[in-house]
Protein backbone atom coordinates (compact mmCIF):
# COMPACT_ATOMS: atom_id res chain seq x y z
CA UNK A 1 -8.65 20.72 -3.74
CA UNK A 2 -11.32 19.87 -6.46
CA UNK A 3 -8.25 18.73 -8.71
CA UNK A 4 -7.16 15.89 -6.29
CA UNK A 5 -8.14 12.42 -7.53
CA UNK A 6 -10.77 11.28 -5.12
CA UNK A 7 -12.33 7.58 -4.52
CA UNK A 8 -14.97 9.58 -6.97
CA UNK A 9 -12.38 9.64 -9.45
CA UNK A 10 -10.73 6.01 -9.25
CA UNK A 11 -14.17 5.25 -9.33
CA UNK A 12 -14.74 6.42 -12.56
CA UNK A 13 -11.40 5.41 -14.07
CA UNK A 14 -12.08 2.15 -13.52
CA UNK A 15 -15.67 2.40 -14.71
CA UNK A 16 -13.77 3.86 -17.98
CA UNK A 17 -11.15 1.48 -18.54
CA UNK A 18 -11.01 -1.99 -17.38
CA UNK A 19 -7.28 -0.94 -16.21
CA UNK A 20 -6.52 2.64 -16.59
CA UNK A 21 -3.13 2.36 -15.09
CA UNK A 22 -2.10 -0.62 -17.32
CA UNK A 23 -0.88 -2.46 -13.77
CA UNK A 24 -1.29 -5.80 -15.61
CA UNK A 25 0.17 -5.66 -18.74
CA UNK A 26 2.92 -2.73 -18.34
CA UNK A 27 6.70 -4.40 -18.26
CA UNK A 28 7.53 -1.36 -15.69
CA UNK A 29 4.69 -2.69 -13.36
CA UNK A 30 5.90 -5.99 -13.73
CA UNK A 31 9.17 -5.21 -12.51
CA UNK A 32 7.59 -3.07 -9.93
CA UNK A 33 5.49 -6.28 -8.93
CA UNK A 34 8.31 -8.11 -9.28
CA UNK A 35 10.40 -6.07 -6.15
CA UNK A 36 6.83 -5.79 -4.28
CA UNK A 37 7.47 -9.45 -4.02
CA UNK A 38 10.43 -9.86 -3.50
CA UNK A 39 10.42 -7.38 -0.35
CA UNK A 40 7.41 -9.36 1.06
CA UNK A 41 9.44 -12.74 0.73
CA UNK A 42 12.39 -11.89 3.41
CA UNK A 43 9.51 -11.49 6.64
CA UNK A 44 7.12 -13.49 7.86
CA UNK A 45 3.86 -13.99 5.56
CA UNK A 46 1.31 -15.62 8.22
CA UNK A 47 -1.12 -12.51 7.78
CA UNK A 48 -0.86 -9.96 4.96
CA UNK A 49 -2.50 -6.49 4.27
CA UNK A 50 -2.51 -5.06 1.30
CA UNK A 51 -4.01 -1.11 1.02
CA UNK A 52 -5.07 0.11 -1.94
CA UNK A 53 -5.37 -2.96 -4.08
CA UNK A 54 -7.06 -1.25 -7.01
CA UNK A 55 -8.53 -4.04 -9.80
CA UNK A 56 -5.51 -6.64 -8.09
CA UNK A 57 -3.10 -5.81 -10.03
CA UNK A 58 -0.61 -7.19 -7.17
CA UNK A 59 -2.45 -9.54 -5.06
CA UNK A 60 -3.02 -12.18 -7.23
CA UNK A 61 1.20 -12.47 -6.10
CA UNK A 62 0.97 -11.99 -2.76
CA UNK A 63 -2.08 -14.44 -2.60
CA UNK A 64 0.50 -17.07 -4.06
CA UNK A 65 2.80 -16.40 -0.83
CA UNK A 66 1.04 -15.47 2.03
CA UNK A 67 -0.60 -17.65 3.98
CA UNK A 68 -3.53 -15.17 4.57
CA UNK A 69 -4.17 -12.23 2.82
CA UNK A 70 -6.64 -8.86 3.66
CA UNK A 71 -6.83 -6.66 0.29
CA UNK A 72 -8.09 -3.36 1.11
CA UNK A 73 -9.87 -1.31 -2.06
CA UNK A 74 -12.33 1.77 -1.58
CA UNK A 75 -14.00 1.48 -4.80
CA UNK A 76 -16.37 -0.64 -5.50
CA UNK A 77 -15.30 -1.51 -9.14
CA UNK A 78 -12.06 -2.46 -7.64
CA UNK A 79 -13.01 -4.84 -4.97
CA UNK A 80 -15.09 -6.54 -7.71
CA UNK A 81 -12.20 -6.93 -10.07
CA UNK A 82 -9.66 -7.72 -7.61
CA UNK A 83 -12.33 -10.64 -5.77
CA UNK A 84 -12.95 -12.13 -9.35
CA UNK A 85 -8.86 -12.52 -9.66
CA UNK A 86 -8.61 -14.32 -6.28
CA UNK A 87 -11.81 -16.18 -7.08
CA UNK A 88 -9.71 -19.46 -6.53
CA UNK A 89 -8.16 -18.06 -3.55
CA UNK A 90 -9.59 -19.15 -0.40
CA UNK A 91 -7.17 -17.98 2.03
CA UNK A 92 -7.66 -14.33 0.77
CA UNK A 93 -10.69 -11.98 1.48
CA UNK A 94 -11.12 -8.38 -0.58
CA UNK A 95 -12.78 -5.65 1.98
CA UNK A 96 -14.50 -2.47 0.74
CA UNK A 97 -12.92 0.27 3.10
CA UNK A 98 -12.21 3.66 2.59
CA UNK A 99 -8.91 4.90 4.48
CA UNK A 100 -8.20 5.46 6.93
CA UNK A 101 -10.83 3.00 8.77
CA UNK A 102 -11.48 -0.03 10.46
CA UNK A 103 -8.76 -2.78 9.66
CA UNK A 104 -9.97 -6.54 9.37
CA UNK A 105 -7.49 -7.91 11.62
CA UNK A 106 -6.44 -6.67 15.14
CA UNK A 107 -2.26 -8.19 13.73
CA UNK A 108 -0.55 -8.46 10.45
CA UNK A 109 3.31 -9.86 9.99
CA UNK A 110 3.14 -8.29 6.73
CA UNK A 111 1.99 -4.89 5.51
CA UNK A 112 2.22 -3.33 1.80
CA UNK A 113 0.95 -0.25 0.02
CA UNK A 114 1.82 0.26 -3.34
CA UNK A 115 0.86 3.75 -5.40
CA UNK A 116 -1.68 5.04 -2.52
CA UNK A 117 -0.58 7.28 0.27
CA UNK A 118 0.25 10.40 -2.02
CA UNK A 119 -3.43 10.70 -2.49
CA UNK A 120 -4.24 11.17 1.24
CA UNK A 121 -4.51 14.07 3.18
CA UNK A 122 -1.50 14.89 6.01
CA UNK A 123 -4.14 14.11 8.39
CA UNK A 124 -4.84 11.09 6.96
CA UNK A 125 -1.52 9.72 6.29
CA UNK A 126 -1.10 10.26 10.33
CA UNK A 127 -4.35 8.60 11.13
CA UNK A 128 -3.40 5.18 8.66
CA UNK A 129 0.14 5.43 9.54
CA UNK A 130 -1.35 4.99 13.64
CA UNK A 131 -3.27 2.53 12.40
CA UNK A 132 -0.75 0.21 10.94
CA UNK A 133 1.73 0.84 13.97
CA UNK A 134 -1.38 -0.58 15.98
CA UNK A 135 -1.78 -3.88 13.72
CA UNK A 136 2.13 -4.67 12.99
CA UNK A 137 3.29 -7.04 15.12
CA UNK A 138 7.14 -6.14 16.52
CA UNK A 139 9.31 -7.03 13.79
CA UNK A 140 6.94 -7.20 11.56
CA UNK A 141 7.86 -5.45 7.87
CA UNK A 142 5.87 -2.68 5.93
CA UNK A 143 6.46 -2.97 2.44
CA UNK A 144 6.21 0.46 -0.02
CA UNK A 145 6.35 1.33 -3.50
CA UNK A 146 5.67 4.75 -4.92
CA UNK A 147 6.68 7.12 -7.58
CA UNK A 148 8.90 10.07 -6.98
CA UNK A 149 7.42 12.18 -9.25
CA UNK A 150 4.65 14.73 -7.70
CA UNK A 151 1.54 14.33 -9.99
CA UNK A 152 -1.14 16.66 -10.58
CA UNK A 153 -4.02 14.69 -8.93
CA UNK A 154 -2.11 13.35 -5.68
CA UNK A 155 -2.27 15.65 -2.98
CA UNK A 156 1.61 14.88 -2.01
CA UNK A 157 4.80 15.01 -3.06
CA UNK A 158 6.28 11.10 -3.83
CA UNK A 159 9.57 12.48 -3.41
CA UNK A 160 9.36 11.99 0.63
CA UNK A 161 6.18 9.87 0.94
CA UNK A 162 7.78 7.14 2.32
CA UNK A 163 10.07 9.00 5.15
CA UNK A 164 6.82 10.71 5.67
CA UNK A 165 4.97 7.46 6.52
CA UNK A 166 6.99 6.04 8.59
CA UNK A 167 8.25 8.55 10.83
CA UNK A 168 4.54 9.34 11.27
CA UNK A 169 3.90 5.78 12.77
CA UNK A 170 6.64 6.22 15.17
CA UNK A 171 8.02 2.73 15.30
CA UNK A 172 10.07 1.60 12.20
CA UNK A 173 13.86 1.74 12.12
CA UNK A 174 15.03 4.63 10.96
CA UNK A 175 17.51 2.57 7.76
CA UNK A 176 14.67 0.74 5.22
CA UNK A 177 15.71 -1.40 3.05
CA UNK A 178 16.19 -0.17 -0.40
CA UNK A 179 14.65 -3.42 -2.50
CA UNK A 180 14.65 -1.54 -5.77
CA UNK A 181 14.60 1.39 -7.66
CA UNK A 182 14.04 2.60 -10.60
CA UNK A 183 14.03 6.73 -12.43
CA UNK A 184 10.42 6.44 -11.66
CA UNK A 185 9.76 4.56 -8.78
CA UNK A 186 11.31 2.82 -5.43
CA UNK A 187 10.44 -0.05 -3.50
CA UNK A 188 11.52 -0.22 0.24
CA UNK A 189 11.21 -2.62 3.35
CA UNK A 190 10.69 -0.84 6.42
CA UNK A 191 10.84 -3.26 9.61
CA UNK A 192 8.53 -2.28 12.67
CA UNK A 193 10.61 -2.10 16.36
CA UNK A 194 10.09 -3.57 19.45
CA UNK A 195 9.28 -0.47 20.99
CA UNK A 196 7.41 2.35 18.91
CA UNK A 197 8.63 6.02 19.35
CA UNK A 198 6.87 9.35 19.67
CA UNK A 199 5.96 10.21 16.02
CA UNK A 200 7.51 13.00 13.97
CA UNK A 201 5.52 15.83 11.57
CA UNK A 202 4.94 15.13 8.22
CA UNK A 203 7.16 17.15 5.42
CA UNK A 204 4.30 19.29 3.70
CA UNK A 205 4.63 20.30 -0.11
């Protein structure tokens, strides 16, 4: 367990290097930002959560699109960061919160969490994935992008961390939309029903 990478240890990375993931400059993350985007643009963009913003690396786009946006960080170097990016942002508010926990809004049209669920626990995928099927509105969309690859520090497998997700909240369709994908990574749209159903276990690695 003590190899898993911890809010500890995005703490420190980020303390370490001013962007340890190179989210901003990388052409890969670009294109990666670049689908993120373009999933987000085909729902409705009244209220928007992102989880797991990290130093912002994405909402600076999503500010320019949404009419109101919720970033959700756990660190405290990345709330800084990502608040000093959407300085000129009104509509947009950065939350310290560690996940799963309270959510700023009681409803969100639009949902998106890029690069953070394989770090949670089973038990706490379950517990966020509840939480988001409580603050979608019907038809609402749930936007995800994630590696494949199972990495050292994350505590699952990216392989089925989306399938995971959402059968654990119960109430998406069961056909996403594949927006892109790449060897490395996929982005897909997931669109919340009308009526949520009973949800399924987890796949455990």
């Amino acid at each position: 367990m003590s190899g898993y990478l911890d809010i500890d240890g995005f703490e420190a990375r980020y303390r370490k290097a001013a962007d340890p993931w190179d989210v901003l400059n990388s052409p890969d993350e670009h294109q990666k930002r670049d689908a993120i985007i373009e999933a987000t643009r085909c729902g409705d963009l009244t209220h928007v959560l992102e989880l797991g913003c990290g130093i912002g690396g994405h909402s600076v786009a999503l500010a320019k699109i949404s009419t109101r946006l919720d970033c959700i960080e756990a660190t405290s170097t990345g709330v800084e960061r990502t608040r000093a990016f959407l300085r000129d942002c009104r509509h947009t508010r950065v939350h310290q919160i560690i996940l799963p926990g309270p959510l700023p809004r009681s409803s969100y049209s639009t949902v998106v969490i890029s690069e953070l669920l394989y770090y949670l626990s089973v038990s706490d995928i379950v517990r966020l994935a509840a939480d988001i099927r409580h603050v979608l509105i019907p038809g609402g969309q749930l936007v995800l992008a994630h590696h494949y690859a199972h990495f050292d520090d994350a505590q699952q497998s990216g392989a089925t961390i989306h399938r995971d997700f959402a059968q654990a909240g119960g109430c998406f369709h069961s056909h996403p939309k594949l927006v892109a994908r790449t060897e490395h990574w996929r982005v897909e749209r997931f669109t919340r029903r009308r009526r949520p159903r009973l949800s399924l276990k987890l796949s455990r690695t």
